[in-house]
C-alpha atoms as a PDB file:
ATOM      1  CA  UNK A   1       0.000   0.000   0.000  1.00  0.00           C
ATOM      2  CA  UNK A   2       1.193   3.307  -1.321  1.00  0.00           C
ATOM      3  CA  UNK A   3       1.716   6.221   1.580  1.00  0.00           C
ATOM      4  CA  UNK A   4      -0.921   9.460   1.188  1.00  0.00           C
ATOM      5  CA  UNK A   5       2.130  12.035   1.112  1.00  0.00           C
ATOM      6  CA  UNK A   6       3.275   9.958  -1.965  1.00  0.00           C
ATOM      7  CA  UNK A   7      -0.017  11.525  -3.373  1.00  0.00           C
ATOM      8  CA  UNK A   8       1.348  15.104  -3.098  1.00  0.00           C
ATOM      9  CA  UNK A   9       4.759  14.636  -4.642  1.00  0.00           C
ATOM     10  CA  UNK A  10       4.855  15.606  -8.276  1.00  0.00           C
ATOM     11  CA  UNK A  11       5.594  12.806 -10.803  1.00  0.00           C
ATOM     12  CA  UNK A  12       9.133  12.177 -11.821  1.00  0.00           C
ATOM     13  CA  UNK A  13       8.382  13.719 -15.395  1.00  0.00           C
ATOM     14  CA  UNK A  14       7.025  17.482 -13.654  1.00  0.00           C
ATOM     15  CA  UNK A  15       9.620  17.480 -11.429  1.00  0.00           C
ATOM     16  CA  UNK A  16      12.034  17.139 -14.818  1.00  0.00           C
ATOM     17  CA  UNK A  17      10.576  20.147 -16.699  1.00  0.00           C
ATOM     18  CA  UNK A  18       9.811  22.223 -13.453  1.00  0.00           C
ATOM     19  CA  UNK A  19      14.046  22.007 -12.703  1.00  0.00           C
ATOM     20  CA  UNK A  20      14.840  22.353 -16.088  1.00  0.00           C
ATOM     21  CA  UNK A  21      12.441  25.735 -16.180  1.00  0.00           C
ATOM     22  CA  UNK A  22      14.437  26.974 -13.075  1.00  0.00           C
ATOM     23  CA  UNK A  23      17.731  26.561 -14.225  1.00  0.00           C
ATOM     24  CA  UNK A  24      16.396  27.424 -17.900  1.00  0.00           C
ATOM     25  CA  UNK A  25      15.514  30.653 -16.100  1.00  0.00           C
ATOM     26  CA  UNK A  26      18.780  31.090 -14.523  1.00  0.00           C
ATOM     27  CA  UNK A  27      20.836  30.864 -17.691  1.00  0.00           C
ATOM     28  CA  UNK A  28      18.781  33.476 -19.067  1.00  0.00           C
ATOM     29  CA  UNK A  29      19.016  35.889 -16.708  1.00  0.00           C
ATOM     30  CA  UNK A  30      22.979  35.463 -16.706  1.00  0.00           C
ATOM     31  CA  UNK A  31      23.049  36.322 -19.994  1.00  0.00           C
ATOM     32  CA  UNK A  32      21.138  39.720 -19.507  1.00  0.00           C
ATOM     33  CA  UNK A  33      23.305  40.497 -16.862  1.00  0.00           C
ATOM     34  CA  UNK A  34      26.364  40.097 -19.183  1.00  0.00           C
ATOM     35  CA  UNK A  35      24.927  41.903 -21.867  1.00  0.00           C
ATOM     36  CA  UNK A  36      21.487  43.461 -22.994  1.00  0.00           C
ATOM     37  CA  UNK A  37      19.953  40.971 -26.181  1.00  0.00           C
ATOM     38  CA  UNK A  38      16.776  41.248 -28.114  1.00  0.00           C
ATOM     39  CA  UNK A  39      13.781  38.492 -27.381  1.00  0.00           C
ATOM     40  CA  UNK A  40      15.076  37.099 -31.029  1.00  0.00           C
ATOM     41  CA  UNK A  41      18.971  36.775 -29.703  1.00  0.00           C
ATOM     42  CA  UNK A  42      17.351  35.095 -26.384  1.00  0.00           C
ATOM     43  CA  UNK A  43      15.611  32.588 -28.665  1.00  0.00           C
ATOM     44  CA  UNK A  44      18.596  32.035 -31.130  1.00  0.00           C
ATOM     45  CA  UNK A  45      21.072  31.313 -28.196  1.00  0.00           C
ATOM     46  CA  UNK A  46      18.666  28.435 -26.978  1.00  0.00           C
ATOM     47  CA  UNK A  47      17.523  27.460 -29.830  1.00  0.00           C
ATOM     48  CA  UNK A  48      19.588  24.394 -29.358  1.00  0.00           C
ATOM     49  CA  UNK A  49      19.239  23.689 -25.796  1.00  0.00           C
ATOM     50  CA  UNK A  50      15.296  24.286 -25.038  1.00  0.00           C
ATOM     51  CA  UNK A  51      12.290  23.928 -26.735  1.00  0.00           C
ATOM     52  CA  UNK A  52      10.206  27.067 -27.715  1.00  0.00           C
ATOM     53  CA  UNK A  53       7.627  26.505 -24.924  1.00  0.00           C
ATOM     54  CA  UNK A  54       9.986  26.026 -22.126  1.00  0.00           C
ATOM     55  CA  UNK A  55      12.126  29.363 -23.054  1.00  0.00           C
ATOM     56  CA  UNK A  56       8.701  31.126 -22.935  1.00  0.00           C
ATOM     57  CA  UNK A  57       7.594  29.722 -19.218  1.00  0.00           C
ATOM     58  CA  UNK A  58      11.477  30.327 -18.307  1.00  0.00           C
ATOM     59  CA  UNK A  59      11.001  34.037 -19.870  1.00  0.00           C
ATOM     60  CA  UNK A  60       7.263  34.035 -18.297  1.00  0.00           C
ATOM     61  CA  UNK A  61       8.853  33.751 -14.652  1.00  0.00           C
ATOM     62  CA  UNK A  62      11.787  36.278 -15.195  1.00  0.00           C
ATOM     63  CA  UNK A  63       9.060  39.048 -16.104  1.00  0.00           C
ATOM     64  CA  UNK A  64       6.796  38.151 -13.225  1.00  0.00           C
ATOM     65  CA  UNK A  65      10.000  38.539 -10.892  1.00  0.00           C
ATOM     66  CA  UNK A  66       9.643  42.523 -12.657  1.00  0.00           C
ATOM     67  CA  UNK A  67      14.120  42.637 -12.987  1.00  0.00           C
ATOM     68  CA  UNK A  68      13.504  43.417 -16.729  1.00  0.00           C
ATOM     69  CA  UNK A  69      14.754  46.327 -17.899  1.00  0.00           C
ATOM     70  CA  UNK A  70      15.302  47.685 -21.733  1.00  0.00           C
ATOM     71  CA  UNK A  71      18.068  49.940 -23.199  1.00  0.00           C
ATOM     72  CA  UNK A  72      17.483  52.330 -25.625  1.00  0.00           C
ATOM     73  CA  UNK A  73      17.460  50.247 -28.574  1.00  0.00           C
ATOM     74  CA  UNK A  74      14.440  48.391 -27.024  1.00  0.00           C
ATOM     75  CA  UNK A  75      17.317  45.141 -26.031  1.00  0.00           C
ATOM     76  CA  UNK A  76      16.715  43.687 -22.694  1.00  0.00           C
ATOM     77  CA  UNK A  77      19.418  43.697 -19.626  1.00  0.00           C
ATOM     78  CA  UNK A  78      19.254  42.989 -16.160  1.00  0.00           C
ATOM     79  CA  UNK A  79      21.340  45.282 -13.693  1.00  0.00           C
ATOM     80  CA  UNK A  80      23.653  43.927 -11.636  1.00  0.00           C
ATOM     81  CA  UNK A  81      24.628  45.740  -8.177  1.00  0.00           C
END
């Protein structure tokens, strides 16, 4: 018989995507810390790596956290202090 908190852990294949989103996220925002890109660069430079759906949840959470900002040629960057 199968515990009840084993009901409230997420299957193996959530979990997956869900840490994969997070550090998906996290490779992003290094790269607008090193230097402001368009939404196009962001896409070419994981082209490779992610699918087109997982860069948009990734790029979903970094605007929600509001550390966006644009430059003057409308590129994206995130300040560092």
């Amino acid at each position: 018989m199968t515990k009840a908190t084993c009901l409230n852990d997420p299957p193996p294949e959530k979990e997956e995507i869900r840490m994969s989103k997070i550090s998906l996220s996290e490779q992003v925002k290094t790269r607008l810390r090193e230097t402001p890109l368009f939404f196009s660069q962001i896409v070419d430079a994981f082209r490779d790596s992610a699918a087109y759906r997982e860069l948009l949840l990734a790029w979903s959470d970094i605007r929600e956290e509001n550390i966006l900002k644009r430059d003057r040629q409308g590129r994206y960057y995130i300040e560092t202090v």
